[in-house]
Structures are given as C-alpha cells and as structure tokens.
PDB file of N, CA and C in Angstrom:
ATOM      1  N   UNK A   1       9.510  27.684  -9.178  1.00  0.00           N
ATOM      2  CA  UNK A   1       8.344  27.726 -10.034  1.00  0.00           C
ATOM      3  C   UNK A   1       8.740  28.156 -11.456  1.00  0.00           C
ATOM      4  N   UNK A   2       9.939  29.054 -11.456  1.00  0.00           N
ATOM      5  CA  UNK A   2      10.153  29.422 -12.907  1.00  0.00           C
ATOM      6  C   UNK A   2       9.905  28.372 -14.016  1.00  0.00           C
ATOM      7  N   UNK A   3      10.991  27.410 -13.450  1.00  0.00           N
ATOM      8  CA  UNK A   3      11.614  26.088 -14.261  1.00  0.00           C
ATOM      9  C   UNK A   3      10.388  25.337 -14.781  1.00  0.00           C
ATOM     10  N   UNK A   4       9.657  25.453 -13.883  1.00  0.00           N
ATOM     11  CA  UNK A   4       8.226  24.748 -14.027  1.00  0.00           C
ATOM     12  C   UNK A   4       7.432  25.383 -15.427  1.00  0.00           C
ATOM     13  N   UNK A   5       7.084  26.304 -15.138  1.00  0.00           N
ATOM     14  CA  UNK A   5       6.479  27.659 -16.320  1.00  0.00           C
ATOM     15  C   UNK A   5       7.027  27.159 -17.487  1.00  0.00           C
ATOM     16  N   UNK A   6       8.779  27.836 -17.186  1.00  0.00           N
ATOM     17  CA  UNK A   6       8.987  27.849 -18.568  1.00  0.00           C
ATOM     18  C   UNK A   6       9.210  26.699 -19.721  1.00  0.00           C
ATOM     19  N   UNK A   7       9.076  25.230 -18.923  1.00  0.00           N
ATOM     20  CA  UNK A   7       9.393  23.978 -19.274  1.00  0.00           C
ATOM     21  C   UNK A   7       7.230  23.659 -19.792  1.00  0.00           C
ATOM     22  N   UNK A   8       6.358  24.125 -19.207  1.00  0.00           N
ATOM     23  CA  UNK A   8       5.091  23.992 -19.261  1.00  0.00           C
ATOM     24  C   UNK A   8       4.426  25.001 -20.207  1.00  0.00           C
ATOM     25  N   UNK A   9       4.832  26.009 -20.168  1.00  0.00           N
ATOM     26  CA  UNK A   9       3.912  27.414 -20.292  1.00  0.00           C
ATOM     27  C   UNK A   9       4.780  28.577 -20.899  1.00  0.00           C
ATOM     28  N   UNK A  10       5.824  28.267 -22.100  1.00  0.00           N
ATOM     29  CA  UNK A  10       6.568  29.339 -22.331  1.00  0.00           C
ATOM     30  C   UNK A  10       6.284  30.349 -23.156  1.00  0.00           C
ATOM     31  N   UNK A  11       6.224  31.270 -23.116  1.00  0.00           N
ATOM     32  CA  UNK A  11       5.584  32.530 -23.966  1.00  0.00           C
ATOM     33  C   UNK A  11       4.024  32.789 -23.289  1.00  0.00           C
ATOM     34  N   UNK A  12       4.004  32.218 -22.324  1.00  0.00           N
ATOM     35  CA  UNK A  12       2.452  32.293 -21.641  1.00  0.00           C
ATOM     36  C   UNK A  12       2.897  33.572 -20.659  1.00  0.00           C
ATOM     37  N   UNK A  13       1.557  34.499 -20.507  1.00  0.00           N
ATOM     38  CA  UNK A  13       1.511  35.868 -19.403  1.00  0.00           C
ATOM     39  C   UNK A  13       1.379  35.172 -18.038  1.00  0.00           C
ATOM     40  N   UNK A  14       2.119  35.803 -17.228  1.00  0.00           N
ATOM     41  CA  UNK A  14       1.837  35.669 -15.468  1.00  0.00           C
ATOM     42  C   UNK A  14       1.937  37.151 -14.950  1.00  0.00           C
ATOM     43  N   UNK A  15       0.704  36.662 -13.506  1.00  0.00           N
ATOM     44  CA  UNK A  15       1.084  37.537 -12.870  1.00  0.00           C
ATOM     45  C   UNK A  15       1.417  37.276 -11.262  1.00  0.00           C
ATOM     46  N   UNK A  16       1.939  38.560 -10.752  1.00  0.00           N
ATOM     47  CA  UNK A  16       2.901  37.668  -9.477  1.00  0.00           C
ATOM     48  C   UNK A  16       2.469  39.095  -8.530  1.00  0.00           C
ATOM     49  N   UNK A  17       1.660  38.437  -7.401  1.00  0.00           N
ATOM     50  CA  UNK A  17       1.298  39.895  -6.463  1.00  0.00           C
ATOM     51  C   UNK A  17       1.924  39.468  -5.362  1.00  0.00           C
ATOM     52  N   UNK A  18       2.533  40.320  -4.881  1.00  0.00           N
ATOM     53  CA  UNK A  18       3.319  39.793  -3.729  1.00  0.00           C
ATOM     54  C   UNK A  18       4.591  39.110  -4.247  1.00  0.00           C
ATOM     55  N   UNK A  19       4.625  37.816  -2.993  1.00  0.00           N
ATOM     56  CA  UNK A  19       4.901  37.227  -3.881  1.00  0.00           C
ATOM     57  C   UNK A  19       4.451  35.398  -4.228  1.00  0.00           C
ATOM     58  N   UNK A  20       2.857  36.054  -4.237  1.00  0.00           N
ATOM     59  CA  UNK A  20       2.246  35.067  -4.713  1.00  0.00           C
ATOM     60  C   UNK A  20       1.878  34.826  -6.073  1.00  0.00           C
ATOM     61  N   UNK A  21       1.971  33.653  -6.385  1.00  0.00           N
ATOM     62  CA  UNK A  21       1.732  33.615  -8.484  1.00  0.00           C
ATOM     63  C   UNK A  21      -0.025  33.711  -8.440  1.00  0.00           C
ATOM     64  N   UNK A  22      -0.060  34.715  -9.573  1.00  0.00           N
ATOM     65  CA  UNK A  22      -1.879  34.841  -9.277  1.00  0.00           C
ATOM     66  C   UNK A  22      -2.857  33.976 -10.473  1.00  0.00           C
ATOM     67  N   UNK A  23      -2.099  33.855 -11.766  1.00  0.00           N
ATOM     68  CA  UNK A  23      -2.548  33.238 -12.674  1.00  0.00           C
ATOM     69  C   UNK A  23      -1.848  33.094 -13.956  1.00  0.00           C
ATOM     70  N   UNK A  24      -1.931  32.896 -15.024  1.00  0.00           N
ATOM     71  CA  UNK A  24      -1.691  32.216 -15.942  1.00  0.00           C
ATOM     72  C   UNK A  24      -2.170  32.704 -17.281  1.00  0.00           C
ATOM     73  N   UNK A  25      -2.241  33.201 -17.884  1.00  0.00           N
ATOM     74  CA  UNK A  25      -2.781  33.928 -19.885  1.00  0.00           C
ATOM     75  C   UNK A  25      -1.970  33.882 -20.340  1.00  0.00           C
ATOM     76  N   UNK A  26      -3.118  33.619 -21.746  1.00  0.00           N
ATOM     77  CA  UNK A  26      -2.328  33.816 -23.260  1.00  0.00           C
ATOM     78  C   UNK A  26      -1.644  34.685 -23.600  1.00  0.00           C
ATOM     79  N   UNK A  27      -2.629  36.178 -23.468  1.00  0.00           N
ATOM     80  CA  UNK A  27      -2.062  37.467 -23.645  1.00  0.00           C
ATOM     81  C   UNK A  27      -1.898  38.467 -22.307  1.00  0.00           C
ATOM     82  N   UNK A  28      -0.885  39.232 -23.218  1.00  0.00           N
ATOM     83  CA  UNK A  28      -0.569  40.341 -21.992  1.00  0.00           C
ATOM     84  C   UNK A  28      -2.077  41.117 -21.832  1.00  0.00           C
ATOM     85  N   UNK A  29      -3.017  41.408 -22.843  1.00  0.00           N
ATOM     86  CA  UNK A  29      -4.076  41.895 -22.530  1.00  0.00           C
ATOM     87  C   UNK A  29      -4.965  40.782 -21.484  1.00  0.00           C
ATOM     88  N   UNK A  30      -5.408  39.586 -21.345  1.00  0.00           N
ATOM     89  CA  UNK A  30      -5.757  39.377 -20.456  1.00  0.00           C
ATOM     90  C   UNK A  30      -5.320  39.719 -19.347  1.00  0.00           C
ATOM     91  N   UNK A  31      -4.014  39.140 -18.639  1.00  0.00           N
ATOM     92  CA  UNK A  31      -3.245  39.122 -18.185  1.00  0.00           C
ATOM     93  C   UNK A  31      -3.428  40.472 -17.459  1.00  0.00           C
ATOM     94  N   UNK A  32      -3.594  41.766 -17.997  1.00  0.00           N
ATOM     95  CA  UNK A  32      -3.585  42.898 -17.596  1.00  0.00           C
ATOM     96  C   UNK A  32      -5.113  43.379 -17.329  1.00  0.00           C
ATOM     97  N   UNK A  33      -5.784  42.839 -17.843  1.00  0.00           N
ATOM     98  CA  UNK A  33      -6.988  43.076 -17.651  1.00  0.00           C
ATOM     99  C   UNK A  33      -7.520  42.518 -16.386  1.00  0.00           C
ATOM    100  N   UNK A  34      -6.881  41.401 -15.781  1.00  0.00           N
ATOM    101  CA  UNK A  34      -7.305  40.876 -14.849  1.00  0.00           C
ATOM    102  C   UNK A  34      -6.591  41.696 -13.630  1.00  0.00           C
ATOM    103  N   UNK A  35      -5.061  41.330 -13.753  1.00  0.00           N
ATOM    104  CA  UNK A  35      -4.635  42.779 -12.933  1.00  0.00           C
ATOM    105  C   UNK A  35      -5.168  43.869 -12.416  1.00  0.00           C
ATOM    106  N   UNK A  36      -6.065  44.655 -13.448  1.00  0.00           N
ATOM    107  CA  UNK A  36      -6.450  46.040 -13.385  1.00  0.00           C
ATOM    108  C   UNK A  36      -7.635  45.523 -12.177  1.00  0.00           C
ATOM    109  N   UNK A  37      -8.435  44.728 -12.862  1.00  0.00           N
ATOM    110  CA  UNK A  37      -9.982  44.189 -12.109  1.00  0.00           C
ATOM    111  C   UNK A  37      -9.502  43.718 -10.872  1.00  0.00           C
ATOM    112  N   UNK A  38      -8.572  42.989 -10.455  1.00  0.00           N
ATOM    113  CA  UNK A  38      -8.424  42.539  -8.972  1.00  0.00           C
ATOM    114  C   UNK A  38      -7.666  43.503  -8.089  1.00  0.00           C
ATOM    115  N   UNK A  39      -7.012  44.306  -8.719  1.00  0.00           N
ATOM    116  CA  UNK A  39      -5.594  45.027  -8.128  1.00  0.00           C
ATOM    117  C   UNK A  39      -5.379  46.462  -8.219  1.00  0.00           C
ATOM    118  N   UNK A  40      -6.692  46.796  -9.162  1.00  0.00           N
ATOM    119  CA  UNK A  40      -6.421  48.603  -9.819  1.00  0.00           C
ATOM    120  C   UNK A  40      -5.209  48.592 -10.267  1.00  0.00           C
ATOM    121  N   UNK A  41      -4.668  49.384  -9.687  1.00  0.00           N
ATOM    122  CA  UNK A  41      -3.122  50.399 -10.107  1.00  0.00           C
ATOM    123  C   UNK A  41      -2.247  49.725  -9.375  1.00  0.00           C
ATOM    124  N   UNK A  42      -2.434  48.323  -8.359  1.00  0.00           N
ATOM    125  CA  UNK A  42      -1.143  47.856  -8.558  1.00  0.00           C
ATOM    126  C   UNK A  42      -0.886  47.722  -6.910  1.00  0.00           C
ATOM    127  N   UNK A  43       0.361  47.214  -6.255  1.00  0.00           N
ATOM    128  CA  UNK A  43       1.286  46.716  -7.229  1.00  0.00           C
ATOM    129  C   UNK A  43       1.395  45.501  -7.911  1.00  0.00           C
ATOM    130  N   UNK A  44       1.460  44.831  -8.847  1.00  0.00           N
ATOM    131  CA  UNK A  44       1.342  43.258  -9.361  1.00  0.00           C
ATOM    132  C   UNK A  44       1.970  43.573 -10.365  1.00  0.00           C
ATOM    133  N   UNK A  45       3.126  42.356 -10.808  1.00  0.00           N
ATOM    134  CA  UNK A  45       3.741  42.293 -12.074  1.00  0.00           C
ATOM    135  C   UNK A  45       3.534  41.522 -12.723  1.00  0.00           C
ATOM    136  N   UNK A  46       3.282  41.831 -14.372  1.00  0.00           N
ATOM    137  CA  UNK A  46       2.885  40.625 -15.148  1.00  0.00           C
ATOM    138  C   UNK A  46       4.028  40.322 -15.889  1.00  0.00           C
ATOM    139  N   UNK A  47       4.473  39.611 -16.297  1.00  0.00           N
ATOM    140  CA  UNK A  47       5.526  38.828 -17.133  1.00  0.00           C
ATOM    141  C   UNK A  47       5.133  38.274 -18.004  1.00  0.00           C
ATOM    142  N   UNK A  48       6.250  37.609 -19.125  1.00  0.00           N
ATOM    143  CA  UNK A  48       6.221  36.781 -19.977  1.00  0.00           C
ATOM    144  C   UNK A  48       7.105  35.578 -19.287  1.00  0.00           C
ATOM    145  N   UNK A  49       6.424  34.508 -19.521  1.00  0.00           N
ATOM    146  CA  UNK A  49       7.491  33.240 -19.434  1.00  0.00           C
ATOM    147  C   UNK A  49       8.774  32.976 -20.013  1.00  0.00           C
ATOM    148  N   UNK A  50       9.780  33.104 -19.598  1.00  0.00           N
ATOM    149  CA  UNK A  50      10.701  32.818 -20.765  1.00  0.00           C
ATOM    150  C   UNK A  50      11.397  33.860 -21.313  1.00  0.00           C
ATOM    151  N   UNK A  51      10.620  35.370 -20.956  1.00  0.00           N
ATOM    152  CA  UNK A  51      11.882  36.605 -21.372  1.00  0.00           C
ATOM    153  C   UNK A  51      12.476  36.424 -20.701  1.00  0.00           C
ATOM    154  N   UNK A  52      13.494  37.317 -21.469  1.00  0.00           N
ATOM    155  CA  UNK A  52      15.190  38.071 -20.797  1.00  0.00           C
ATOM    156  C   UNK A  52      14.585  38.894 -19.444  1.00  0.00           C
ATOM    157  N   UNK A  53      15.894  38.844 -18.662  1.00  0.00           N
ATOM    158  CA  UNK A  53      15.044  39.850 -17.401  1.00  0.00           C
ATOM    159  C   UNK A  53      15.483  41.212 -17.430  1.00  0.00           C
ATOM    160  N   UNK A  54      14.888  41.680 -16.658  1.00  0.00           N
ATOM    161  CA  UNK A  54      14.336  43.506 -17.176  1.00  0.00           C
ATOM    162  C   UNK A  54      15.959  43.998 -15.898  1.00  0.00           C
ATOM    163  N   UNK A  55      16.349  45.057 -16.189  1.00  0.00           N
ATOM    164  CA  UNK A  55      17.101  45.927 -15.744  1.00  0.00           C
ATOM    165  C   UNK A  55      16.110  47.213 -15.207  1.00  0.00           C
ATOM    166  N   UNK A  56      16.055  47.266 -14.107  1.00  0.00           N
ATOM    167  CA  UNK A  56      15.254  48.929 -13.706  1.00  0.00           C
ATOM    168  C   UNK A  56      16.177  49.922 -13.507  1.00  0.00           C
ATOM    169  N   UNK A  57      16.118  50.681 -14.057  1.00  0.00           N
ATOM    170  CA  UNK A  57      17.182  51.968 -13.535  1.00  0.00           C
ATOM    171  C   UNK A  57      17.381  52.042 -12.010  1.00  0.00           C
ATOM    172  N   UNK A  58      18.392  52.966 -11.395  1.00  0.00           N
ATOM    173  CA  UNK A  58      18.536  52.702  -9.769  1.00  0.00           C
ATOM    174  C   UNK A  58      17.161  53.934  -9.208  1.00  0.00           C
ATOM    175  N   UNK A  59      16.462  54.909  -9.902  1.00  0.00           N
ATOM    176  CA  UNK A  59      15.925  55.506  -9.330  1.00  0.00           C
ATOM    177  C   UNK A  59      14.848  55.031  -9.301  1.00  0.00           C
ATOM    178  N   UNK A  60      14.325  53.855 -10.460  1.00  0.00           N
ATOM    179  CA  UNK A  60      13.145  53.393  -9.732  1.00  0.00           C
ATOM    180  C   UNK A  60      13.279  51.700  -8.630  1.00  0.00           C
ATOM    181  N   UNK A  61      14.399  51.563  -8.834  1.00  0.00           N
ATOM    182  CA  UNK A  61      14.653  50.605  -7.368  1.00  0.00           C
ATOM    183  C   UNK A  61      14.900  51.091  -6.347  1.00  0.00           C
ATOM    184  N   UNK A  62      15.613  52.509  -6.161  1.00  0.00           N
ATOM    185  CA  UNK A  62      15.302  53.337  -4.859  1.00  0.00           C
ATOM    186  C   UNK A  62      14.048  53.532  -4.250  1.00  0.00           C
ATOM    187  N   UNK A  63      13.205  53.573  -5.181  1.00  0.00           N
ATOM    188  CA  UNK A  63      11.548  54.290  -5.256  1.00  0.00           C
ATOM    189  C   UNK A  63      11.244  52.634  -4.654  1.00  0.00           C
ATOM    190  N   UNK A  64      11.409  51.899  -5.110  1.00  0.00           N
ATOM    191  CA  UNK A  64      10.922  50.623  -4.273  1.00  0.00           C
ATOM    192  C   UNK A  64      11.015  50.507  -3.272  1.00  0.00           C
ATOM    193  N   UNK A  65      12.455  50.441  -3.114  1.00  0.00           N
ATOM    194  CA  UNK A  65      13.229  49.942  -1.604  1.00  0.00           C
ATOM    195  C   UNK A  65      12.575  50.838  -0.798  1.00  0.00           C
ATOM    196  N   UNK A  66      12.660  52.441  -0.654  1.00  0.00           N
ATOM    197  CA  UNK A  66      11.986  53.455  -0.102  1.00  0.00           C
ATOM    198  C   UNK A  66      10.393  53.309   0.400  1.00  0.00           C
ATOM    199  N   UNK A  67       9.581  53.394  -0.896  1.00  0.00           N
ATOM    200  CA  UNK A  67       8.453  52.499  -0.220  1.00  0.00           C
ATOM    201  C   UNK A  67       8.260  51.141   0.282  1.00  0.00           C
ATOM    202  N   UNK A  68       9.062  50.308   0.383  1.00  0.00           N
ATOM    203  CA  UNK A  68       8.637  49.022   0.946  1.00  0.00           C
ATOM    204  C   UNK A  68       9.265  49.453   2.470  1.00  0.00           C
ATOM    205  N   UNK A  69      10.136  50.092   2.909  1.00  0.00           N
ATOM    206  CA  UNK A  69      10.678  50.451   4.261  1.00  0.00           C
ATOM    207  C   UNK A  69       9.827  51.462   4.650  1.00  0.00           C
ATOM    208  N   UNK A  70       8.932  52.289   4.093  1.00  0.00           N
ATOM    209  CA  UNK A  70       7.977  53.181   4.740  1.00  0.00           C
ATOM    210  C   UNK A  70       6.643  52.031   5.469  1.00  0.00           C
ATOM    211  N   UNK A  71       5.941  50.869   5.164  1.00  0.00           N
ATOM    212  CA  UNK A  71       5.472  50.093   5.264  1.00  0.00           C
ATOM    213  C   UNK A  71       5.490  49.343   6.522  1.00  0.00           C
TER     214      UNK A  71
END
C-alpha cells in the first residue's frame, strides 16, 4: 500500500490502527482530530506520506513489545 500512497497521495496524512489503513487527510490536524474522535488516546499512528522513517529509542520499543505480549 505504501507505493500506492506515495505514487497517489504524497505529503497527504494517514492513519493506520492496527494494522488497518483508517483514512486519508490533508492535514495532520484533521488527521488527528479524527484519531482522537474514533480512538481517544490511542493506539493509532498517523503519518505523513512520503517521510523519512522515524527511529524510536529502544525504551520505547521495549514499552511496545512488553505491552503487546501482556495482551
């Protein structure tokens, strides 16, 4: 799906729950606004089409891995 986006929709907001794609905006404020309204606090990530990809430090990918194995 990336290839798709970023060839269609580059510099456009997504968001990705699960790991299902949930929608599609202009701005990160939509984008987040809709987040908040369907999802509260989460978890769902919104992106940009077309950025560089993010580096997380290891303590908050521990904090992931940790909660997704408590589950």
């Amino acid at each position: 799906m990336r290839g798709k986006l970023e060839t269609d929709h580059f510099g456009k907001w997504v968001i990705v729950h699960g790991e299902a794609f949930v929608g599609l905006y202009d701005t990160f404020e939509e984008a987040a606004e809709y987040a908040v309204e369907r999802f509260g606090r989460g978890p769902y990530l919104i992106r940009e089409v077309g950025a560089a990809p993010i580096t997380l430090p290891a303590s908050v990918l521990y904090n992931l891995v940790a909660t997704s194995a408590s589950k």
